[in-house]
Each structure stands twice: as structure tokens, then as C-alpha cells.
N, C-alpha and C. Protein backbone atom coordinates (compact mmCIF):
# COMPACT_ATOMS: atom_id res chain seq x y z
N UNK A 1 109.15 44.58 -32.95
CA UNK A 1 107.80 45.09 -32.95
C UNK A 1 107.39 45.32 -34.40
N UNK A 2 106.42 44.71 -34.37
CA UNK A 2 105.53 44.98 -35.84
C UNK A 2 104.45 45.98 -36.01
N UNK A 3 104.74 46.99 -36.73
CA UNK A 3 103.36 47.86 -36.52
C UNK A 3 102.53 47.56 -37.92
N UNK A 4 101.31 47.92 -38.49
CA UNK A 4 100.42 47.65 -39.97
C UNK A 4 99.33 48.33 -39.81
N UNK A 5 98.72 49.40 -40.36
CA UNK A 5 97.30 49.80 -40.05
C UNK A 5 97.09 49.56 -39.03
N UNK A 6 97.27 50.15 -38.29
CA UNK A 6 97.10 50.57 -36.91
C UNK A 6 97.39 49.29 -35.49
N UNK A 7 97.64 48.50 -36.36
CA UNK A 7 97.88 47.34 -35.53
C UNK A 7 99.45 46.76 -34.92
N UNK A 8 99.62 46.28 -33.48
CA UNK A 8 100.75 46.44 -33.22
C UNK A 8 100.78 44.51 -32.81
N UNK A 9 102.36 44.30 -33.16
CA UNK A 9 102.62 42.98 -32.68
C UNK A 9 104.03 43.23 -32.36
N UNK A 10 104.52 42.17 -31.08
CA UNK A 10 105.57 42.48 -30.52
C UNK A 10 105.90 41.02 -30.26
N UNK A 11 106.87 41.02 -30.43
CA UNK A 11 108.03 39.59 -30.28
C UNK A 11 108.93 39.73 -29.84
N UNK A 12 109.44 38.44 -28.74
CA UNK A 12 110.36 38.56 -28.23
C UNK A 12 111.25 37.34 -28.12
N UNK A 13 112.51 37.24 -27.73
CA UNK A 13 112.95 35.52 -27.61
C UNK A 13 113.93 35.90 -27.05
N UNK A 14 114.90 34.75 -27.03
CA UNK A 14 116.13 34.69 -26.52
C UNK A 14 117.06 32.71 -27.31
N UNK A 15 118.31 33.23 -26.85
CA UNK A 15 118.99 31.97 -26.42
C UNK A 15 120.42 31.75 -26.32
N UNK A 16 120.57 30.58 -25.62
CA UNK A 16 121.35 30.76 -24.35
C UNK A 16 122.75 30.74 -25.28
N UNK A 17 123.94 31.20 -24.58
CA UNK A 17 124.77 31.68 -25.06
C UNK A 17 125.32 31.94 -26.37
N UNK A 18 124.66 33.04 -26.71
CA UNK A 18 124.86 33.96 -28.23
C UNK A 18 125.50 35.31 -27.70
N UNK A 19 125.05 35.86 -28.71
CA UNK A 19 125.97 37.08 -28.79
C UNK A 19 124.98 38.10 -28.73
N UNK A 20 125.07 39.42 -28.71
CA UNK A 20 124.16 40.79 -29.25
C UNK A 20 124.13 40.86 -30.87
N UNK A 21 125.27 40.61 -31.32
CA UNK A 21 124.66 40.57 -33.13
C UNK A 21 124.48 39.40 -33.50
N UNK A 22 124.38 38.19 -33.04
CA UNK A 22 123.30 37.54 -33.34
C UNK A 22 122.05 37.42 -33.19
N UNK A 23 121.91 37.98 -32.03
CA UNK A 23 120.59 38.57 -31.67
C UNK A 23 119.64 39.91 -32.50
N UNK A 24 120.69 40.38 -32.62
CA UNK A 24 120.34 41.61 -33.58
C UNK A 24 119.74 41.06 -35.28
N UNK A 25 120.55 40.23 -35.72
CA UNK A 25 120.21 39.00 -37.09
C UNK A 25 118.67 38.58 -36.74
N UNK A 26 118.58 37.60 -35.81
CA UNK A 26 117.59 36.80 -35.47
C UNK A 26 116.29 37.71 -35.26
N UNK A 27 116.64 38.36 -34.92
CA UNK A 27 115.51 39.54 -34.09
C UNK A 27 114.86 39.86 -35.48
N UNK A 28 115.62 40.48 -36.49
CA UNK A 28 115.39 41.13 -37.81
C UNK A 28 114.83 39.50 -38.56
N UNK A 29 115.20 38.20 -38.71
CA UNK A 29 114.73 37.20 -39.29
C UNK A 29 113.55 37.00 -38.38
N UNK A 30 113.37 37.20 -37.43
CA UNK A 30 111.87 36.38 -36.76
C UNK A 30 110.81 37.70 -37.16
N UNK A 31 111.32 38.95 -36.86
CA UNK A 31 110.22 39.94 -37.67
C UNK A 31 109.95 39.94 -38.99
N UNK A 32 110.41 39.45 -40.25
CA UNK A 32 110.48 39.33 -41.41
C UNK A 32 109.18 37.85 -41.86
N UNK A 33 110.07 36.84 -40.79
CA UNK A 33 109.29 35.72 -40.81
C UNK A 33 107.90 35.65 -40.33
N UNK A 34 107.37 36.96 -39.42
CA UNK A 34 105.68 37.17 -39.04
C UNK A 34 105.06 37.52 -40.01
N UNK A 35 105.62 38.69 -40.78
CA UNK A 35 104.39 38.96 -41.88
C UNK A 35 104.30 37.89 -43.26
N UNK A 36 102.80 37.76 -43.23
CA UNK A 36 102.32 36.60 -44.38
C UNK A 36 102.38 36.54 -45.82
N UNK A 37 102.34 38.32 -45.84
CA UNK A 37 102.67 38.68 -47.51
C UNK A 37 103.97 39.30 -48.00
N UNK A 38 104.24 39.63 -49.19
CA UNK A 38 105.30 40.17 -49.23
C UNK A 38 105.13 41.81 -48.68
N UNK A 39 105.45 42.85 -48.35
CA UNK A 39 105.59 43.96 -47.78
C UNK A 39 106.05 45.22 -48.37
N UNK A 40 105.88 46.27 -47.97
CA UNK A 40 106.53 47.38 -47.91
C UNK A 40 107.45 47.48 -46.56
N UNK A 41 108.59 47.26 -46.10
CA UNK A 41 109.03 47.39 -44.90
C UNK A 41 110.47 48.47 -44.53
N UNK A 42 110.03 49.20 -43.57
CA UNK A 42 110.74 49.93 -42.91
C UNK A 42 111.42 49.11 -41.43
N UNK A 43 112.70 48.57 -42.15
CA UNK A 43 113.05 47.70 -40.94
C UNK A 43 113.97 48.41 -39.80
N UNK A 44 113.78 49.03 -38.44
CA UNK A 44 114.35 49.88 -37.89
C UNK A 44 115.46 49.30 -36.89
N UNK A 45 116.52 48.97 -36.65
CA UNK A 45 117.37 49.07 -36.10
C UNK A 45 118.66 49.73 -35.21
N UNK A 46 118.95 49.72 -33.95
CA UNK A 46 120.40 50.02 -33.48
C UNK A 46 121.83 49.58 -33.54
N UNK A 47 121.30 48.55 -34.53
CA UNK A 47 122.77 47.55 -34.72
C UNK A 47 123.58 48.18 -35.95
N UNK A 48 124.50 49.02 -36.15
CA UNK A 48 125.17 49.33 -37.30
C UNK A 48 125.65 47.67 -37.59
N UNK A 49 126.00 46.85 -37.49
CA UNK A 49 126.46 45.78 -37.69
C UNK A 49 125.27 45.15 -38.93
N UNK A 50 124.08 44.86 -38.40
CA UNK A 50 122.95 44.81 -39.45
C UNK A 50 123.00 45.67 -40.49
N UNK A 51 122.73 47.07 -40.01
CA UNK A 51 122.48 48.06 -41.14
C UNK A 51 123.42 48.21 -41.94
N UNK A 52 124.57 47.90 -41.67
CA UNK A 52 125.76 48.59 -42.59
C UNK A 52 125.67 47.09 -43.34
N UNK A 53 125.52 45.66 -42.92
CA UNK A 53 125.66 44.56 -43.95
C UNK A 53 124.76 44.90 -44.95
N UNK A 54 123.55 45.86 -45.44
CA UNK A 54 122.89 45.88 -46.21
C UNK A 54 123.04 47.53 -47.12
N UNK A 55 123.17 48.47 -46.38
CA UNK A 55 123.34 49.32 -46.90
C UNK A 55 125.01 50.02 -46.93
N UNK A 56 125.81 49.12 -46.73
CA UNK A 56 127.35 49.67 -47.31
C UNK A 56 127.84 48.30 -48.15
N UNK A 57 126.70 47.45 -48.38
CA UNK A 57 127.02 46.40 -49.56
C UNK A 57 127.91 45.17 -49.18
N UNK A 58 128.15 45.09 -47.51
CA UNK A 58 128.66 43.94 -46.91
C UNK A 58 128.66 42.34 -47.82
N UNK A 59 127.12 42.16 -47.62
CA UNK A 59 126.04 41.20 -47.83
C UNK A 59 126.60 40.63 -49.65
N UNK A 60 126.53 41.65 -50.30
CA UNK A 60 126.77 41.35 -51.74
C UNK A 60 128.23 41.01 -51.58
N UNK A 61 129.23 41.38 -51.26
CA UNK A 61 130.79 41.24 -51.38
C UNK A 61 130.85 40.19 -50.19
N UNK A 62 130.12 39.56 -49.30
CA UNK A 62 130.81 38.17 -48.87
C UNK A 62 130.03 37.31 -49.66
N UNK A 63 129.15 37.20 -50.44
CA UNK A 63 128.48 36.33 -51.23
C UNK A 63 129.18 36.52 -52.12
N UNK A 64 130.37 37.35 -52.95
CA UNK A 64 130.50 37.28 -54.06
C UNK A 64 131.54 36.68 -53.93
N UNK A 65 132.57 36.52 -52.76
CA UNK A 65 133.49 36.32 -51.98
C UNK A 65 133.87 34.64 -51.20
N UNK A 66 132.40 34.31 -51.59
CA UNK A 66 132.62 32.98 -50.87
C UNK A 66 132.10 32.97 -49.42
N UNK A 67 131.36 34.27 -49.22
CA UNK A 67 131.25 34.07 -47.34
C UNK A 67 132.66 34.65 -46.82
N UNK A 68 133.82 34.85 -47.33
CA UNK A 68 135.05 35.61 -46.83
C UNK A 68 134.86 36.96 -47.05
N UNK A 69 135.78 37.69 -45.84
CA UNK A 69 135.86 38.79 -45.18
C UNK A 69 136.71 39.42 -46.54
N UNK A 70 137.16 40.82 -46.54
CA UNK A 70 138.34 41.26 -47.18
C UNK A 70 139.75 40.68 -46.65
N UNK A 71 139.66 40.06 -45.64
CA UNK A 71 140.41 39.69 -44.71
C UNK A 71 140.89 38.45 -45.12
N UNK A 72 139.67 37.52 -45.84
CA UNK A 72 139.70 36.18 -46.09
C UNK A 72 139.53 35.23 -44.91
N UNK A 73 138.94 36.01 -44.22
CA UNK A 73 138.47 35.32 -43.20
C UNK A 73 136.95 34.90 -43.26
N UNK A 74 136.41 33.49 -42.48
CA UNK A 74 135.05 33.17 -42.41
C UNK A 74 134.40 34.39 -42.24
N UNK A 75 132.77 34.51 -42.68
CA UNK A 75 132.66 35.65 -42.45
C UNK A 75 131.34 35.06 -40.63
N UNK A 76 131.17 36.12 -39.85
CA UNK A 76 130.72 35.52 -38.68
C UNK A 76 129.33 35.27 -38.97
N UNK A 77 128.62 34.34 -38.27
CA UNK A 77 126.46 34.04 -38.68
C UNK A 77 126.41 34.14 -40.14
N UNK A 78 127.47 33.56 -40.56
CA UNK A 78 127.25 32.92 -42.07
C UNK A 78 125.99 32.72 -42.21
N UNK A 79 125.34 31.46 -41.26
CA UNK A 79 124.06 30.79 -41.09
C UNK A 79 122.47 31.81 -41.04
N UNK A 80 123.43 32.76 -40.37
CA UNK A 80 121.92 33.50 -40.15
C UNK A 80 121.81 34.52 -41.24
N UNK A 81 123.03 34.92 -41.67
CA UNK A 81 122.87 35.95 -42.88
C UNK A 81 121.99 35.27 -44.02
N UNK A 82 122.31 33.87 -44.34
CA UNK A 82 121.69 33.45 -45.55
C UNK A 82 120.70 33.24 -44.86
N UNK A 83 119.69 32.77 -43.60
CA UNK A 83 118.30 33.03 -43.46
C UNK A 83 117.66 34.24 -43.57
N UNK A 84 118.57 35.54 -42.86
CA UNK A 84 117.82 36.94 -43.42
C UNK A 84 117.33 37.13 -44.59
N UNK A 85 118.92 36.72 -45.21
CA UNK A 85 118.64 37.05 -47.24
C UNK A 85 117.38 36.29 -47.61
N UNK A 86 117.09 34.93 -47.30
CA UNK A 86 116.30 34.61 -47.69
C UNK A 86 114.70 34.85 -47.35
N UNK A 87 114.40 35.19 -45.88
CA UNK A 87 113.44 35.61 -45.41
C UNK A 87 113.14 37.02 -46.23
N UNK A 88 114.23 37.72 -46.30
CA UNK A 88 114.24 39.59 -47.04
C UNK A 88 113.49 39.30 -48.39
N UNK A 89 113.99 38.69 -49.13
CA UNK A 89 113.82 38.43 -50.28
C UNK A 89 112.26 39.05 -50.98
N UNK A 90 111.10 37.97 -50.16
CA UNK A 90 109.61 38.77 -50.97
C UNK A 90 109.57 40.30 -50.95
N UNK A 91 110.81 40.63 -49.89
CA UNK A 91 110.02 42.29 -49.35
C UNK A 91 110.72 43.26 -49.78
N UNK A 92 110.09 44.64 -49.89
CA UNK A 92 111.05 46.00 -49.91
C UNK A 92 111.25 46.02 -48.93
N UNK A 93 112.19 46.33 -48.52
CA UNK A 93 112.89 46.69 -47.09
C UNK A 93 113.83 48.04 -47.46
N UNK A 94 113.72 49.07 -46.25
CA UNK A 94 114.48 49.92 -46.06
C UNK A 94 114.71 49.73 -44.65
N UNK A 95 116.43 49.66 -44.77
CA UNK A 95 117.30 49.41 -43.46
C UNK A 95 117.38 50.58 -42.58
N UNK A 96 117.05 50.86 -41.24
CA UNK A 96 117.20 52.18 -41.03
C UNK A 96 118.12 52.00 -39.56
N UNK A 97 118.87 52.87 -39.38
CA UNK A 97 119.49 52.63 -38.02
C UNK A 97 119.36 54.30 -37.33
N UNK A 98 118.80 53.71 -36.04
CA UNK A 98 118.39 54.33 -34.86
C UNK A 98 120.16 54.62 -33.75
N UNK A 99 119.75 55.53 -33.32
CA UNK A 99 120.92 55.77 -31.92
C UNK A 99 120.49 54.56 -31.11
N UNK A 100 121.21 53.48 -30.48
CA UNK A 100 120.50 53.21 -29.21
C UNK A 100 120.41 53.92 -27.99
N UNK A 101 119.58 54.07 -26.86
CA UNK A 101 119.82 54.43 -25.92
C UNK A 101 119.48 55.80 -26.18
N UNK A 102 119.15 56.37 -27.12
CA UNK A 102 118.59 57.51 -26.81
C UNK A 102 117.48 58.36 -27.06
N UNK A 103 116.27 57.21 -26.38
CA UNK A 103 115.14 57.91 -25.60
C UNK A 103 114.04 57.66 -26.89
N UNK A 104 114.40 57.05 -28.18
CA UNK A 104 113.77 56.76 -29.07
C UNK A 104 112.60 55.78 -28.27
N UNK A 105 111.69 56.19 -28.46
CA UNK A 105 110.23 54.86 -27.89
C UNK A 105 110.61 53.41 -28.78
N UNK A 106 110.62 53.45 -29.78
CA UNK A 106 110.43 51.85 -30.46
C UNK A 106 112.18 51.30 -29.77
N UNK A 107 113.30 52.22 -29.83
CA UNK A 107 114.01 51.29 -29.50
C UNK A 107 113.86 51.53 -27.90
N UNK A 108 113.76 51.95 -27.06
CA UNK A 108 113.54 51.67 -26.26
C UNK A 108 112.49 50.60 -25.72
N UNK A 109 111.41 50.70 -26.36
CA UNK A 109 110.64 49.37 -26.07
C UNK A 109 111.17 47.84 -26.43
N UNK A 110 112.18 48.18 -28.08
CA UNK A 110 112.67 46.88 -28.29
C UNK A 110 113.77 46.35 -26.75
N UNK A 111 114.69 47.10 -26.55
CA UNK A 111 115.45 47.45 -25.62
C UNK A 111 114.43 46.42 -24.09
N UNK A 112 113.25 47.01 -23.74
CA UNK A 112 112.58 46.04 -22.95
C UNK A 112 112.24 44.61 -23.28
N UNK A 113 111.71 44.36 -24.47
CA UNK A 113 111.64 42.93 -24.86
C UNK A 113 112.81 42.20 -24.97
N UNK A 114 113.83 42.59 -25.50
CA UNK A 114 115.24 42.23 -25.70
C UNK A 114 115.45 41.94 -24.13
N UNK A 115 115.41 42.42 -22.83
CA UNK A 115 115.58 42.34 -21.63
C UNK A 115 114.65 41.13 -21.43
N UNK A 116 113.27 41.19 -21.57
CA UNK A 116 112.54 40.32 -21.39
C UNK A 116 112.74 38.76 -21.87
N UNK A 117 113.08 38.85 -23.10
CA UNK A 117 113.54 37.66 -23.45
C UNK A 117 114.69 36.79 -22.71
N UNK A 118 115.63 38.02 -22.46
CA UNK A 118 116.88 37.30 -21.27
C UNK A 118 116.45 36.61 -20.35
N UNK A 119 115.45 36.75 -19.74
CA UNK A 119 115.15 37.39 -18.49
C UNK A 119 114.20 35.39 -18.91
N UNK A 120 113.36 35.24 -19.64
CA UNK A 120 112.78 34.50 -19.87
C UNK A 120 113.53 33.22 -20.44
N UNK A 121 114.53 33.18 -20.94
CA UNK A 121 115.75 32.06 -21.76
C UNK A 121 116.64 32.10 -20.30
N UNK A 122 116.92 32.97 -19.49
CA UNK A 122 117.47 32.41 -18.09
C UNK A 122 116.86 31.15 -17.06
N UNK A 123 115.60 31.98 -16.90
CA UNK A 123 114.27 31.12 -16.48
C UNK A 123 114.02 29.83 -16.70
N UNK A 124 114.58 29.42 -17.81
CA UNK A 124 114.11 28.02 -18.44
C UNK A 124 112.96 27.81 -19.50
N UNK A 125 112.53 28.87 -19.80
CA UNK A 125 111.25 29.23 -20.67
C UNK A 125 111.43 28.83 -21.90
């Protein structure tokens, strides 16, 4: 969900066998990819998986790393991390992470679209 001066836009998708944090990636790249200018953005999330790649410095240490883990392992949505980074890029962004599931309106509404989208990528849509 996109909110701007008073104006609201809401997006939704799906596809067929992924994961929840890829979904969580994509979700954050297709909202990034709606707005036309560069931004002030408060990007809100339930995924510690997202939030912590940006604000515990994930993101910088597998890029500095080669895409490897501390582990030296691949690191996972290689693919989609470097579309975030690059979509992020024009904008300020502040990463924020939400509880899921508890009773918050925006994630709860994301929480419905996220359903909806299933619900619609099952369908054949």
C-alpha cells in the first residue's frame, strides 16, 4: 500500500511457487517501482528478514562478500536483492518493521492483499 497526500494506492500480486520472503522482497520492489519520482519513504514491513538486510548491514557485507553468506554460502534472492538495491537507490527510505499479526491496520490490510493475491495466482489470474 502506497499512501502520498492524502492519496491511497494498493497493490497486490502473487506467484506460483515462491516463498514468503520472496514475497516479502518483491512486494517491497513492486512498491518502490510505483512511485515516479525519487521520494521520501517510510517503507513499513513484518518481515525481519527484509528489515534486518538493510538495517543490521546484511545487504553491504554480501555485496562486499561476493553475494556469500558468513557461511560462504550463496546468499538466497540474490536476484531480487540486486533489483531492490537498485529500485531503492533514487529514494530515502527508512526500513521499519511492524509485529505481524498484531492488529496493526496497514499490516493487516497488507496481510488481506497478500491473501488476495494467493487467492488470485491460484485462480489462473
Amino acid at each position: 500500500m502506497l499512501y502520498a497526500g492524502g492519496h491511497k494506492k494498493e497493490l497486490y500480486g502473487g506467484e506460483p511457487y515462491t516463498t514468503n520472503q520472496r514475497m516479502e522482497i518483491t512486494a517491497a520492489i513492486e512498491g518502490l517501482k510505483a512511485l515516479r519520482v525519487p521520494c521520501q519513504v517510510k517503507l513499513y514491513s513484518d518481515s525481519a528478514y527484509l528489515i534486518r538486510a538493510f538495517s543490521e548491514g546484511w545487504l553491504i557485507n554480501w555485496q562486499r562478500n561476493g553475494w556469500l553468506t558468513q557461511n560462504k554460502g550463496q546468499v538466497k534472492n540474490k536476484e531480487l536483492w540486486q533489483e531492490l538495491l537498485a529500485v531503492a537507490a533514487p529514494h530515502n527510505i527508512t526500513w521499519i518493521k511492524v509485529k505481524g499479526h498484531s492488529g496493526n491496520p496497514g499490516n493487516n490490510r497488507a496481510d488481506q492483499l497478500a491473501r488476495k493475491g494467493i487467492k488470485q495466482q491460484k485462480a489462473g489470474n
